[in-house]
N, C-alpha and C. Protein backbone atom coordinates (compact mmCIF):
# COMPACT_ATOMS: atom_id res chain seq x y z
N UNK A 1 0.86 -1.18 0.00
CA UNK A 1 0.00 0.00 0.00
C UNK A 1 0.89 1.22 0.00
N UNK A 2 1.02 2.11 -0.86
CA UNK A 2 1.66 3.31 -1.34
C UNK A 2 0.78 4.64 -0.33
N UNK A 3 1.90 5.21 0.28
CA UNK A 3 1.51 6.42 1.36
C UNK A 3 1.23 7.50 0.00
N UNK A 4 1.73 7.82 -1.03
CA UNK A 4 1.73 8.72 -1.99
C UNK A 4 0.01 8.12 -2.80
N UNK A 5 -0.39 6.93 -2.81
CA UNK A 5 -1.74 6.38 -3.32
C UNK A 5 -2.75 7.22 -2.30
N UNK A 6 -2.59 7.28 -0.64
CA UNK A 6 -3.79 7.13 0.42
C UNK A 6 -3.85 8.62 0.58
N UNK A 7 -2.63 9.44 0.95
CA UNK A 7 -2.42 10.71 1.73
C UNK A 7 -2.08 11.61 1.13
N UNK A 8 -3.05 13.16 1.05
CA UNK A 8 -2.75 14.39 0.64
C UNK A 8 -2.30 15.27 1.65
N UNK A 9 -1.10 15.91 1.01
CA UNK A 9 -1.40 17.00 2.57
C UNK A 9 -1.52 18.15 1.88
N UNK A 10 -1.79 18.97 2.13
CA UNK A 10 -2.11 20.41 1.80
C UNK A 10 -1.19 21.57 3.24
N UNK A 11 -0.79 22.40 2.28
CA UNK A 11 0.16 23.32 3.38
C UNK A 11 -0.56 24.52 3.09
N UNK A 12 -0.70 25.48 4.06
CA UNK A 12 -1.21 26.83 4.30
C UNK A 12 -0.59 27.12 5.06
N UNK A 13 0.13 28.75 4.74
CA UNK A 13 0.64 29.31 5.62
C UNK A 13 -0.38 30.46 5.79
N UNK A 14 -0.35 31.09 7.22
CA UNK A 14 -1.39 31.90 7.78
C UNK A 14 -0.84 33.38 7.68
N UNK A 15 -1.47 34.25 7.08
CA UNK A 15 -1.22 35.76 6.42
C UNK A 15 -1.16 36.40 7.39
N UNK A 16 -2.29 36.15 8.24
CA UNK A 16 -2.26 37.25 9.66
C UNK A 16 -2.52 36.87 10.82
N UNK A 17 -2.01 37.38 12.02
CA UNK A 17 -2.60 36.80 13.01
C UNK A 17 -3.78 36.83 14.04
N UNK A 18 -3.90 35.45 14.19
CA UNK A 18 -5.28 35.44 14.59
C UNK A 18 -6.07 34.22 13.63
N UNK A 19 -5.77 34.51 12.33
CA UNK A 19 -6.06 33.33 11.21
C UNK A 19 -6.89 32.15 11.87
N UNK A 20 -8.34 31.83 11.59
CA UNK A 20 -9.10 30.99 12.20
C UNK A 20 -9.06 30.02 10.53
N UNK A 21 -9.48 30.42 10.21
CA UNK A 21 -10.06 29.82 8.63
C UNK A 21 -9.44 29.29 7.56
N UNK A 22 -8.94 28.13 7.31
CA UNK A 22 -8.46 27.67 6.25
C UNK A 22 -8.76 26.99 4.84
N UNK A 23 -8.74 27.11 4.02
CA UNK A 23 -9.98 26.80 3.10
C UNK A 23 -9.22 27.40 1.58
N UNK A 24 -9.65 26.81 0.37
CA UNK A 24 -9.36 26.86 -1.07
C UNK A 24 -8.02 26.28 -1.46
N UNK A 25 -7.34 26.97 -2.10
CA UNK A 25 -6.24 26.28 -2.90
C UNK A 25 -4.94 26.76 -1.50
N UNK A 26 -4.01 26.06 -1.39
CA UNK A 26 -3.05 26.11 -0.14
C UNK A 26 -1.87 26.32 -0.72
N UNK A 27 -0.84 26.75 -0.19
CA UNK A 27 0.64 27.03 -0.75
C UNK A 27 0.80 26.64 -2.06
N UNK A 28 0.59 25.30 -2.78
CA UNK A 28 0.83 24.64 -3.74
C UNK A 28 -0.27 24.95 -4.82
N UNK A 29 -1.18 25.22 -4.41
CA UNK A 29 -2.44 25.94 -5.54
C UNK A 29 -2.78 24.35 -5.48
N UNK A 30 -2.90 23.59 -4.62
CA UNK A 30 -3.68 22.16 -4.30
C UNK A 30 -5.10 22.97 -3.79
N UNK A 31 -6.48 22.34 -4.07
CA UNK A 31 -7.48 22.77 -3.58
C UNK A 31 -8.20 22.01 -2.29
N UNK A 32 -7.96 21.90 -1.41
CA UNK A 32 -8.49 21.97 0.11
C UNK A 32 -9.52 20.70 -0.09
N UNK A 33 -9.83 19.77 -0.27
CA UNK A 33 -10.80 19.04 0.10
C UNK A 33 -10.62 17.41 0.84
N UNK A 34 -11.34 17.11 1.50
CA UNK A 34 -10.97 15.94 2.75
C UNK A 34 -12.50 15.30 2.98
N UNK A 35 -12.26 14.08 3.68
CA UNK A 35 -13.10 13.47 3.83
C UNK A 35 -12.75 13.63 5.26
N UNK A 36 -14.50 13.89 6.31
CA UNK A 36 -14.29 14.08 7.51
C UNK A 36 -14.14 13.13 8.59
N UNK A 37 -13.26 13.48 9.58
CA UNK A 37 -12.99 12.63 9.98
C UNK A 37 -11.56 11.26 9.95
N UNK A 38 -11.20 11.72 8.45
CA UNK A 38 -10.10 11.27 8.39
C UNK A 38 -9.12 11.88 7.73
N UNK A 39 -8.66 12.83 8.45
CA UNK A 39 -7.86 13.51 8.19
C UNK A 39 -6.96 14.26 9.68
N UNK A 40 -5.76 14.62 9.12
CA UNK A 40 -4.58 14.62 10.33
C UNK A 40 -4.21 15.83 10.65
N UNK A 41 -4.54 17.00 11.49
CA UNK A 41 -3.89 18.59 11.17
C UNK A 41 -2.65 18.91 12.08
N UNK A 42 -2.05 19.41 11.55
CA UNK A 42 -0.35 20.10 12.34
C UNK A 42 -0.34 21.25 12.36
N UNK A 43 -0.11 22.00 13.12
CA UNK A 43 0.27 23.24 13.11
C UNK A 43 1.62 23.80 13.49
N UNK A 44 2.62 24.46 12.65
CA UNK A 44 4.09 23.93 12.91
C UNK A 44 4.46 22.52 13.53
N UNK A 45 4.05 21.83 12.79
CA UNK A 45 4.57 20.45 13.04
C UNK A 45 3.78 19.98 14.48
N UNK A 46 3.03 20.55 14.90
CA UNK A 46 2.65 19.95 16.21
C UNK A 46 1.04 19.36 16.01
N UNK A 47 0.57 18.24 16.28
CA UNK A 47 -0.69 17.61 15.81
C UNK A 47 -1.43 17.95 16.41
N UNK A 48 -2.60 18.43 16.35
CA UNK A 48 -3.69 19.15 16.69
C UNK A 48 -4.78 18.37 17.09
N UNK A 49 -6.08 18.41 18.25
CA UNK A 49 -6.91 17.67 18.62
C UNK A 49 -7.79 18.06 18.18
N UNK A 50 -8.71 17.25 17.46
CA UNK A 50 -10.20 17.29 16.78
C UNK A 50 -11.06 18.07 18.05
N UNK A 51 -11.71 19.18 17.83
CA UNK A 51 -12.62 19.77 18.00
C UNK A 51 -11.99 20.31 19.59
N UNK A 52 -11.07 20.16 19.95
CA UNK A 52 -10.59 21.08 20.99
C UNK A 52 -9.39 22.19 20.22
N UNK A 53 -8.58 21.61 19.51
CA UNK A 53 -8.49 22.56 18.77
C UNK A 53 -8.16 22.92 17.38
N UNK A 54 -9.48 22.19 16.87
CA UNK A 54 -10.16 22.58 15.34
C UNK A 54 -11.11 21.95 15.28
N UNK A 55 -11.96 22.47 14.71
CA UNK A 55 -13.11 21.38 13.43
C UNK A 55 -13.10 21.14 11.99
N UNK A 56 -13.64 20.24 11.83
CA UNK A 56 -13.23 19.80 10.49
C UNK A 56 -14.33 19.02 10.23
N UNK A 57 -15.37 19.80 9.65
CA UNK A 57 -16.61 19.01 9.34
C UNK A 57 -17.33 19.40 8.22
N UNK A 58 -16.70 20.05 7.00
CA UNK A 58 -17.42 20.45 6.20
C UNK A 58 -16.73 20.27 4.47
N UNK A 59 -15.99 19.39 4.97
CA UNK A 59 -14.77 18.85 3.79
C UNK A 59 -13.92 19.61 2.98
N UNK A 60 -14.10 21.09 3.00
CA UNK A 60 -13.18 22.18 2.53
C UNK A 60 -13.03 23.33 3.37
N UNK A 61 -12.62 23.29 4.39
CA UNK A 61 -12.73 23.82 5.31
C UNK A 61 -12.27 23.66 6.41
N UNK A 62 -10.99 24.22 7.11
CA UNK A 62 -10.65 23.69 9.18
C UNK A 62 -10.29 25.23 9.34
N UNK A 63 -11.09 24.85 10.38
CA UNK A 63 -11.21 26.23 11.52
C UNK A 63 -10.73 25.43 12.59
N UNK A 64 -9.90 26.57 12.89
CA UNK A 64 -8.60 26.54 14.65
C UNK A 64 -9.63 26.91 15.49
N UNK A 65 -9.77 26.32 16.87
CA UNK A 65 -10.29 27.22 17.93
C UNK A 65 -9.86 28.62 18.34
N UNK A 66 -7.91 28.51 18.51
CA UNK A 66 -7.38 29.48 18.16
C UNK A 66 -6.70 29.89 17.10
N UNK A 67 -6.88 30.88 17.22
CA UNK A 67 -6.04 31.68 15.84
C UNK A 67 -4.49 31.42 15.75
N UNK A 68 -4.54 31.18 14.23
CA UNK A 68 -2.33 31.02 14.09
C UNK A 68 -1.76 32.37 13.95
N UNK A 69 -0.78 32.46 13.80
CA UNK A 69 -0.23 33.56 13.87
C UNK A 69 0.56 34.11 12.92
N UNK A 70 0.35 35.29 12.13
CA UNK A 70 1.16 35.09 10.80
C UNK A 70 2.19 34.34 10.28
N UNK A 71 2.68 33.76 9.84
CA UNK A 71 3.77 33.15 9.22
C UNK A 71 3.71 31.29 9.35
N UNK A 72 2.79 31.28 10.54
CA UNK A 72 2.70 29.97 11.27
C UNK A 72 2.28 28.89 10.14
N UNK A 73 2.59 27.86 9.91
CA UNK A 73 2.06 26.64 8.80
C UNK A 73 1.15 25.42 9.07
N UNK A 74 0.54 25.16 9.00
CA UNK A 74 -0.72 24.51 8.98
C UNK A 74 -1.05 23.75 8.13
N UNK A 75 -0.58 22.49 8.11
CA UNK A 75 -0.42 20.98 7.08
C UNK A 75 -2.27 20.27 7.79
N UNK A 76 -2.51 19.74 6.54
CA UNK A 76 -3.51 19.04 6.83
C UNK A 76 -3.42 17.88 5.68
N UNK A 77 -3.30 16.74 6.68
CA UNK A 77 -2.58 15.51 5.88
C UNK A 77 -4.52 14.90 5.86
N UNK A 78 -4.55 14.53 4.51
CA UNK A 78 -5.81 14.02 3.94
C UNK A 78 -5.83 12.82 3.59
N UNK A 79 -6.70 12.09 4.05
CA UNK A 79 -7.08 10.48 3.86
C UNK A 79 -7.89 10.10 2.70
N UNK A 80 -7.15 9.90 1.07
CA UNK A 80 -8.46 9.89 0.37
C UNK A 80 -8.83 8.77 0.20
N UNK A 81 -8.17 7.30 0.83
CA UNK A 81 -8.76 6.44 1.30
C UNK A 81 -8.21 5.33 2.38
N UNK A 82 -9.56 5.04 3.30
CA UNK A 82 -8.94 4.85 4.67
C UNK A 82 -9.46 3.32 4.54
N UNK A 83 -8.75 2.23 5.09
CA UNK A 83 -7.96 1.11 5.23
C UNK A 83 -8.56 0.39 7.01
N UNK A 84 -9.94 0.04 6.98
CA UNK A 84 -9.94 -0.55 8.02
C UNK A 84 -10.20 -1.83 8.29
N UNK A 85 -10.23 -2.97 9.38
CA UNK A 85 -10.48 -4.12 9.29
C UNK A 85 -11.82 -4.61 8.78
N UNK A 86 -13.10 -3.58 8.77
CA UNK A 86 -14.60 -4.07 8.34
C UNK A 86 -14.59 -3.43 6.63
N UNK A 87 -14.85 -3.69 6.15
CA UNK A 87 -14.91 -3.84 4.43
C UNK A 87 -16.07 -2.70 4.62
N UNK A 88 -16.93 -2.70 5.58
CA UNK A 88 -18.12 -1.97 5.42
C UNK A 88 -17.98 -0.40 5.69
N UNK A 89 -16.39 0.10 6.20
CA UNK A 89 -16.34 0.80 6.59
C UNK A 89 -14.99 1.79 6.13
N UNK A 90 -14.66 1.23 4.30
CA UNK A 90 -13.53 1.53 3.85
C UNK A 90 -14.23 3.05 3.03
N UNK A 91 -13.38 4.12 3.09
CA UNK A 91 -14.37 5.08 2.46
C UNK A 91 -13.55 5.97 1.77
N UNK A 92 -13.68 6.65 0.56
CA UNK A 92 -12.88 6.99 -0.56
C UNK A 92 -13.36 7.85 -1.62
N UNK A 93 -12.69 9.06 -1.55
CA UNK A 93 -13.08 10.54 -2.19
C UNK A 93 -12.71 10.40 -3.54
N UNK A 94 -13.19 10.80 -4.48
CA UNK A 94 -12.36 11.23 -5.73
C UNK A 94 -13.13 12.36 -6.82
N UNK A 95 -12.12 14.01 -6.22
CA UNK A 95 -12.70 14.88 -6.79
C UNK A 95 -11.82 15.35 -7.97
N UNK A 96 -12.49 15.69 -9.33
CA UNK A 96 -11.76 16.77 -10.29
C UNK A 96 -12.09 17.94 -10.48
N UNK A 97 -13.46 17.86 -9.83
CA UNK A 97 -13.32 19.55 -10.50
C UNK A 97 -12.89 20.23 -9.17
N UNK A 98 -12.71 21.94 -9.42
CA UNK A 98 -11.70 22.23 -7.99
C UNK A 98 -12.82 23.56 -7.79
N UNK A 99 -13.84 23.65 -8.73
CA UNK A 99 -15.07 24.68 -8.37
C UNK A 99 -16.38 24.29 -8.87
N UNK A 100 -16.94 25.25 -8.35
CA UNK A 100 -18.64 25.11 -8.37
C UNK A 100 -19.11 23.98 -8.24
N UNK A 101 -18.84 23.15 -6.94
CA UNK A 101 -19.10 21.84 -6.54
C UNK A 101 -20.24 21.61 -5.24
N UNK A 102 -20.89 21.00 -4.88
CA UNK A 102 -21.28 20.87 -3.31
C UNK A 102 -20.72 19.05 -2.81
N UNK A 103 -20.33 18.62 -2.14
CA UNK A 103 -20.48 17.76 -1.49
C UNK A 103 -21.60 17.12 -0.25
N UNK A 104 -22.31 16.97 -0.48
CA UNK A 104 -23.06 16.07 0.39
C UNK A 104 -23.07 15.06 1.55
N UNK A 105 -22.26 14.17 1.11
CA UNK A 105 -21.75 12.85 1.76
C UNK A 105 -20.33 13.18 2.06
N UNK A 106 -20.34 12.66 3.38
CA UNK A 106 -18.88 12.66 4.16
C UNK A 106 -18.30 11.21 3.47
N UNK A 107 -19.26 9.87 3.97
CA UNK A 107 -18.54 8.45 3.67
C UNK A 107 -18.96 7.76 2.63
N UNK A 108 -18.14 7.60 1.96
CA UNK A 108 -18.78 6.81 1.02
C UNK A 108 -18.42 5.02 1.26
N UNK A 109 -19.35 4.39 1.20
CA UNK A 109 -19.12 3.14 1.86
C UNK A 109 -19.25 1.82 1.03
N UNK A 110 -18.84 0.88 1.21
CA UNK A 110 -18.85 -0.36 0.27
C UNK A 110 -19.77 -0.88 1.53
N UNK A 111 -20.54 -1.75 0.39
CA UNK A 111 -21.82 -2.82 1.36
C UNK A 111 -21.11 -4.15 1.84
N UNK A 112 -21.60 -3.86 3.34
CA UNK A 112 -20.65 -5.46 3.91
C UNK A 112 -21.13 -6.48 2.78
N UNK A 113 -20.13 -7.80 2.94
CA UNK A 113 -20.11 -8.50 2.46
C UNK A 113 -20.35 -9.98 3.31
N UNK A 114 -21.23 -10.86 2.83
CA UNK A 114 -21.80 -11.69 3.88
C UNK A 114 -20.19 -12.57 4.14
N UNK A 115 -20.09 -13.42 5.08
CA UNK A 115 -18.98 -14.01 5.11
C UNK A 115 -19.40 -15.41 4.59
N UNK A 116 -18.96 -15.43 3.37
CA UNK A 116 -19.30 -16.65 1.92
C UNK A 116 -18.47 -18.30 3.08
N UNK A 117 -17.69 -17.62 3.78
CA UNK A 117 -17.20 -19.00 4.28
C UNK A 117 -18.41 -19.87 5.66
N UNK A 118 -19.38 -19.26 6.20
CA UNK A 118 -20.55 -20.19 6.45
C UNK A 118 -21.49 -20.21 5.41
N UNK A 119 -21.77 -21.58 4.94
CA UNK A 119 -23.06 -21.74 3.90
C UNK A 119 -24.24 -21.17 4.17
N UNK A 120 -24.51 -20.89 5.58
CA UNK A 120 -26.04 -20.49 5.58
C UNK A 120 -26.06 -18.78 5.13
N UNK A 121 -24.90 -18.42 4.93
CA UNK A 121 -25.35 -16.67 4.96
C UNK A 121 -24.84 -16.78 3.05
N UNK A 122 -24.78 -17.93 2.53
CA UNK A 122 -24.72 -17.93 0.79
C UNK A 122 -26.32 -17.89 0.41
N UNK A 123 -26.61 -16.92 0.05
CA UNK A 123 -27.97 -16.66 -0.74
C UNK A 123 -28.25 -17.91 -1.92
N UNK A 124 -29.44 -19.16 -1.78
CA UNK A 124 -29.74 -19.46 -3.31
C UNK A 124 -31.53 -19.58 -3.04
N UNK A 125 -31.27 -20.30 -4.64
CA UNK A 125 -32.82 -20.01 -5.04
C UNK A 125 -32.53 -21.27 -5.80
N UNK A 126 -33.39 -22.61 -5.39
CA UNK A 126 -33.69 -23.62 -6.20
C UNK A 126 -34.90 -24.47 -6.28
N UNK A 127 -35.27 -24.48 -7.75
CA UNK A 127 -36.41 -24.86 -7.84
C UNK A 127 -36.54 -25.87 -7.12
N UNK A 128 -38.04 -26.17 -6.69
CA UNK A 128 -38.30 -27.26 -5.73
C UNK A 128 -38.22 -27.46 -4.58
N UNK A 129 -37.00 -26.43 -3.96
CA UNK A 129 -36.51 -26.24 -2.18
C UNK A 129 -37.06 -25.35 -1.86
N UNK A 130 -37.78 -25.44 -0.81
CA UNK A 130 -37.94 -24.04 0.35
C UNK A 130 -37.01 -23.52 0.13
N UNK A 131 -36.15 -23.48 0.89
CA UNK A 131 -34.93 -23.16 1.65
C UNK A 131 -33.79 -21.86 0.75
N UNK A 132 -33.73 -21.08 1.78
CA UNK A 132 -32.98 -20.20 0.57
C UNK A 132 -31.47 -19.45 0.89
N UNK A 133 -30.73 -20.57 1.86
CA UNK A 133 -29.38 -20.31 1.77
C UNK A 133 -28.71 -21.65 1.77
N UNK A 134 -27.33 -21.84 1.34
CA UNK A 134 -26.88 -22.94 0.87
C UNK A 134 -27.10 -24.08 2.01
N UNK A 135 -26.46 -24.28 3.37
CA UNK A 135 -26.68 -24.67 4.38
C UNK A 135 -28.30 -25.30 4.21
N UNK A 136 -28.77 -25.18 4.47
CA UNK A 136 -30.53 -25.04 4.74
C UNK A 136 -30.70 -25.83 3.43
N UNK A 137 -30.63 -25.47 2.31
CA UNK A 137 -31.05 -25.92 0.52
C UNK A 137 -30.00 -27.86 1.32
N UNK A 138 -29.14 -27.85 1.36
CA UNK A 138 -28.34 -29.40 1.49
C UNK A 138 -28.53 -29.95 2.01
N UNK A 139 -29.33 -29.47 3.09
CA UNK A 139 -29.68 -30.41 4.47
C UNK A 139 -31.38 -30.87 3.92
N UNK A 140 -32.23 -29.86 3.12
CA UNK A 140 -33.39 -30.46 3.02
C UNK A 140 -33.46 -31.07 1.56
N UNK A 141 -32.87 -30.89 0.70
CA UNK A 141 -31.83 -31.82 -0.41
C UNK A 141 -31.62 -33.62 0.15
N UNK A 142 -30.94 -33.12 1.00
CA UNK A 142 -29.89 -34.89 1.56
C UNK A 142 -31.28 -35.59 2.21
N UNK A 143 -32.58 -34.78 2.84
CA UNK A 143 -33.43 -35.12 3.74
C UNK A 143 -34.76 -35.85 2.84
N UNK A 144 -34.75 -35.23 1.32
CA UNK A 144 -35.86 -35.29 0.23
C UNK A 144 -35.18 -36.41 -0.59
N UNK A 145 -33.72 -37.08 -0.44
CA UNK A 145 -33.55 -37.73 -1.19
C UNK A 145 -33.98 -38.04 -2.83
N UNK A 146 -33.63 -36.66 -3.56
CA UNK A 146 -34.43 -36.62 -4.57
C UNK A 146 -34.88 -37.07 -4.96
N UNK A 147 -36.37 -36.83 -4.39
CA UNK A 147 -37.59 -37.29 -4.20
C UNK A 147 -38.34 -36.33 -4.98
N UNK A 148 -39.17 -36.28 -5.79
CA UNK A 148 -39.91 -35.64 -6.81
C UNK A 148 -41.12 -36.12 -7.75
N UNK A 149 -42.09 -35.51 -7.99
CA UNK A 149 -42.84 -36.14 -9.06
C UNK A 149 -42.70 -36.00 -10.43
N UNK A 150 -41.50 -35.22 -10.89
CA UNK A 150 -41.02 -34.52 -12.02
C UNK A 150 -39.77 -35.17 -12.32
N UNK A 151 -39.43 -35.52 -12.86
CA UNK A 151 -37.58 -35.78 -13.50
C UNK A 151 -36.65 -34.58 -13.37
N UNK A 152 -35.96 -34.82 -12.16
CA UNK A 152 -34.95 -33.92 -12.68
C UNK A 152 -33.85 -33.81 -14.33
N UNK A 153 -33.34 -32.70 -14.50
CA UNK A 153 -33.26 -32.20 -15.32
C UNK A 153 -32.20 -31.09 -15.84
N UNK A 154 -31.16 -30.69 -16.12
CA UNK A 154 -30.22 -29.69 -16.30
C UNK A 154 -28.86 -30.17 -16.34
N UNK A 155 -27.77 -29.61 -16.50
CA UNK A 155 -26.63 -29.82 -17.05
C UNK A 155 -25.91 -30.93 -15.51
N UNK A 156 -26.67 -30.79 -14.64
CA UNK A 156 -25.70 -31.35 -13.35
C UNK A 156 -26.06 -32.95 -13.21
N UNK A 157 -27.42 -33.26 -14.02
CA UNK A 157 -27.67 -34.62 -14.26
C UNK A 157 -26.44 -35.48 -14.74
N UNK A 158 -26.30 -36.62 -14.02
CA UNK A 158 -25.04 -37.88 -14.51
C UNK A 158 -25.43 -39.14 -14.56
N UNK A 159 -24.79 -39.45 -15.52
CA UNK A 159 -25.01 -41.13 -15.65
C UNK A 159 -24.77 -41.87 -14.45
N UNK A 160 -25.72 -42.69 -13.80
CA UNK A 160 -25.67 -43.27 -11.89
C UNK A 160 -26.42 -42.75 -10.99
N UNK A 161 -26.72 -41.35 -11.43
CA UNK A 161 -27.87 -40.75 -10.46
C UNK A 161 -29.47 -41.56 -10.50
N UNK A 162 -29.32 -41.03 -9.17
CA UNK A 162 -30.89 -41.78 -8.76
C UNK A 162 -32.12 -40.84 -8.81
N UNK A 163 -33.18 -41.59 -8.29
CA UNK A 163 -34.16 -40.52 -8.46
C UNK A 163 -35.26 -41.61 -8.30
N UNK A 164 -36.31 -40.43 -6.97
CA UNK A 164 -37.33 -41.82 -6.26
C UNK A 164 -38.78 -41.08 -7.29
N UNK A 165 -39.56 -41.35 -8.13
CA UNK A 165 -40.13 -40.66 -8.67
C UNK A 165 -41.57 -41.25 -7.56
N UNK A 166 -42.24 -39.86 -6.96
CA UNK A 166 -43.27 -40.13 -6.01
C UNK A 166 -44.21 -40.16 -6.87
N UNK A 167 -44.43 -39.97 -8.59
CA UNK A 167 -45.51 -40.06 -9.13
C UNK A 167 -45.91 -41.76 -8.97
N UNK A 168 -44.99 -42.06 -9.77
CA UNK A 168 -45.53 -43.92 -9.94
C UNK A 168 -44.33 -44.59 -8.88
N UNK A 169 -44.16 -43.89 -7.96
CA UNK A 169 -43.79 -44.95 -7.00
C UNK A 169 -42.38 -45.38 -7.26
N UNK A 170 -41.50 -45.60 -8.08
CA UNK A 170 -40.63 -46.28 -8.56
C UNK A 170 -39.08 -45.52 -8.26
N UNK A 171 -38.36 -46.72 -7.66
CA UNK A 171 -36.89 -45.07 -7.49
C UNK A 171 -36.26 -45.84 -9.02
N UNK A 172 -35.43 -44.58 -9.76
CA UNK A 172 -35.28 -44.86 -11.34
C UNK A 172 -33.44 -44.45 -11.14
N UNK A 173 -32.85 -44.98 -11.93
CA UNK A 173 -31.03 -44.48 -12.12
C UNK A 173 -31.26 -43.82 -13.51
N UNK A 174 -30.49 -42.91 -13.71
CA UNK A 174 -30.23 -42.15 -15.35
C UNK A 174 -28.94 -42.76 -15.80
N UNK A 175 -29.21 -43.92 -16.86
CA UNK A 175 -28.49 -44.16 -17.72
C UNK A 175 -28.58 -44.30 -18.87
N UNK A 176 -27.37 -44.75 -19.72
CA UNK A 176 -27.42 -44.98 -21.41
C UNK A 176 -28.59 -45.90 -22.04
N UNK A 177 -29.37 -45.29 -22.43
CA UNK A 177 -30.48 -46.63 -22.87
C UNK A 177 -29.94 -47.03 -24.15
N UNK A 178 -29.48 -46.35 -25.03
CA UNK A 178 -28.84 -46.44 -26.34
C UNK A 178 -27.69 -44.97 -26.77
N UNK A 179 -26.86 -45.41 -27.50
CA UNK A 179 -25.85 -44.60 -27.75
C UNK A 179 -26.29 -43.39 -27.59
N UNK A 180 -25.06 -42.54 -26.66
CA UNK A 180 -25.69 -41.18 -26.75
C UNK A 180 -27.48 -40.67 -26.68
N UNK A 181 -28.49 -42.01 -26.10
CA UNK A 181 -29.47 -41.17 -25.50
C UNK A 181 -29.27 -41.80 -24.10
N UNK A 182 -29.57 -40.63 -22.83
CA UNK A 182 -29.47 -41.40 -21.38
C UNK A 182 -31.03 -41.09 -20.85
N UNK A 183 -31.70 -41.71 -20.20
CA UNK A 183 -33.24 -41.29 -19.83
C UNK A 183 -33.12 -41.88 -18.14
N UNK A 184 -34.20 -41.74 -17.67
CA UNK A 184 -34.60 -42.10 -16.11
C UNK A 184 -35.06 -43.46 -16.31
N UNK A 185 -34.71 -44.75 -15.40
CA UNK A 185 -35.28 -45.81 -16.27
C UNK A 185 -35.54 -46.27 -14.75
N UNK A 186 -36.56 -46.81 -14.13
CA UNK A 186 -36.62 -47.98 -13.15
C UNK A 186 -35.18 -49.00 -12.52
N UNK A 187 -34.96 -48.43 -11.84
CA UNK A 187 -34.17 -49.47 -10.94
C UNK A 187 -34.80 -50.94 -10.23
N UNK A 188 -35.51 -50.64 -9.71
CA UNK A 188 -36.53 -52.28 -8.96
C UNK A 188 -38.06 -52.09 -9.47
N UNK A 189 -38.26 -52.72 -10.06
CA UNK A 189 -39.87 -53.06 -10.06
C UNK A 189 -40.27 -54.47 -10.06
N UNK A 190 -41.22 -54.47 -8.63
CA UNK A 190 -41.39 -55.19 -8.30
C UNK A 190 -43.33 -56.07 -9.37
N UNK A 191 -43.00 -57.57 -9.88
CA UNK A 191 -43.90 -57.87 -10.40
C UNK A 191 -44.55 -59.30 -9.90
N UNK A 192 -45.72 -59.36 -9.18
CA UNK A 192 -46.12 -60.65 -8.60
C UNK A 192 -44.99 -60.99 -7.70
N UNK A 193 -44.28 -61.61 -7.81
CA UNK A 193 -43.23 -62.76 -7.00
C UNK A 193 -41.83 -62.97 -6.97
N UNK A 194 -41.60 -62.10 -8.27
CA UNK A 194 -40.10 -61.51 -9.27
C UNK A 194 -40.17 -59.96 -8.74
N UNK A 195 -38.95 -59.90 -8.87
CA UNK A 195 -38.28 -58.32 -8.83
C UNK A 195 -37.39 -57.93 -10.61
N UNK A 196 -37.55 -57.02 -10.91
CA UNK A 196 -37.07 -56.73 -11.89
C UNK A 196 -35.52 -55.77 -11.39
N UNK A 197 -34.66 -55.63 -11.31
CA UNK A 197 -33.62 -55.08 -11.03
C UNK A 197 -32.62 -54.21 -12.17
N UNK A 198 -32.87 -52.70 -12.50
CA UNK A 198 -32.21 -52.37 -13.74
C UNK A 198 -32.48 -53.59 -14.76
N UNK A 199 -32.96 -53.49 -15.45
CA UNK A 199 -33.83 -54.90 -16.92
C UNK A 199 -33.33 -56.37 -16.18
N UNK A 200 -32.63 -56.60 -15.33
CA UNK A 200 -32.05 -58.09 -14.74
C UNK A 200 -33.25 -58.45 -13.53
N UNK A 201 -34.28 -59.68 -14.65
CA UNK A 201 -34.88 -60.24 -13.20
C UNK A 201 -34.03 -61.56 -12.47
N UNK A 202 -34.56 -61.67 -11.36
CA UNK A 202 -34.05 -62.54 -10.47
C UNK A 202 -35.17 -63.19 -9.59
């Protein structure tokens, strides 16, 4: 992570004394703008305490409680983006024009992100399941023993899969009935006194 990528500073030196107000383009003809709250002020090198003595709440703009004193310098090191452990709470400016602007929003924020490593907070949607996070969808999956009155159906179907069809009763395997066609076919059907077993009676 590059300190020259995250941190602006802006230098103002103070014209007269007494100087409360700091604000527009600063020594460098850099134009003054910060995100509140994260940002660092010095005054001759000495770091300054938020709201005992300055505020800084209006993103182009720090006012001293007290006044500097002519000549005195006044760095305000700017965060244009801040780096914390919650994702929900990383927040990041990016201005070009340097007039006739308003700002609104102090933070701009990225939306937490569920933590994908427990299944139950993975969002799905599958036909046939209640259930609508991954956790929850596998457990009533493994519990339904695909069990259905419909044939399953879609690219995840394999040759060996089972399938209890609750229409006619029968649990069926999907295999090759003939080259290159595979269908749902009866595994046991039972007839009088014989069992039929995949086409092998016994």
């Amino acid at each position: 992570m590059s300190a020259s990528d995250i941190l602006q500073t802006f230098t103002f030196t103070a014209s007269t004394d007494g100087q409360t107000v700091f604000s527009g383009n600063d020594d460098n003809s850099a134009f003054l703008i910060y995100i509140a709250e994260a940002v660092e002020i010095y005054l001759n090198g000495v770091l300054l305490v938020e709201n005992i003595d300055y505020t800084a709440t209006d993103l182009r703009k720090v006012t001293l409680i007290q006044g500097a004193q002519a000549g005195d310098t006044l760095s305000i090191v700017a965060f244009q983006r801040r780096t914390v452990p919650s994702a929900s709470e990383i927040v990041a400016l990016s201005i070009s024009e340097q007039d006739n602007f308003t700002v609104s929003i102090n933070n701009f924020a990225i939306p937490t992100i569920a933590d994908t490593s427990n299944p139950a907070n993975i969002p799905v949607s599958v036909p046939g399941l209640a259930s609508d996070n991954l956790a929850d969808a596998l457990s009533e999956l493994n519990s339904n023993h695909f069990k259905s009155d419909t044939e399953p159906t879609g690219p995840l179907i394999d040759e060996g899969d089972q399938w209890y069809d609750t229409d006619d009763n029968q649990l069926k395997v999907y295999r090759e009935t003939s080259p290159g066609t595979f269908q749902w076919v009866p595994l046991i059907v039972g007839t009088d006194d014989s069992d039929t077993v995949d086409a092998g009676s016994f």
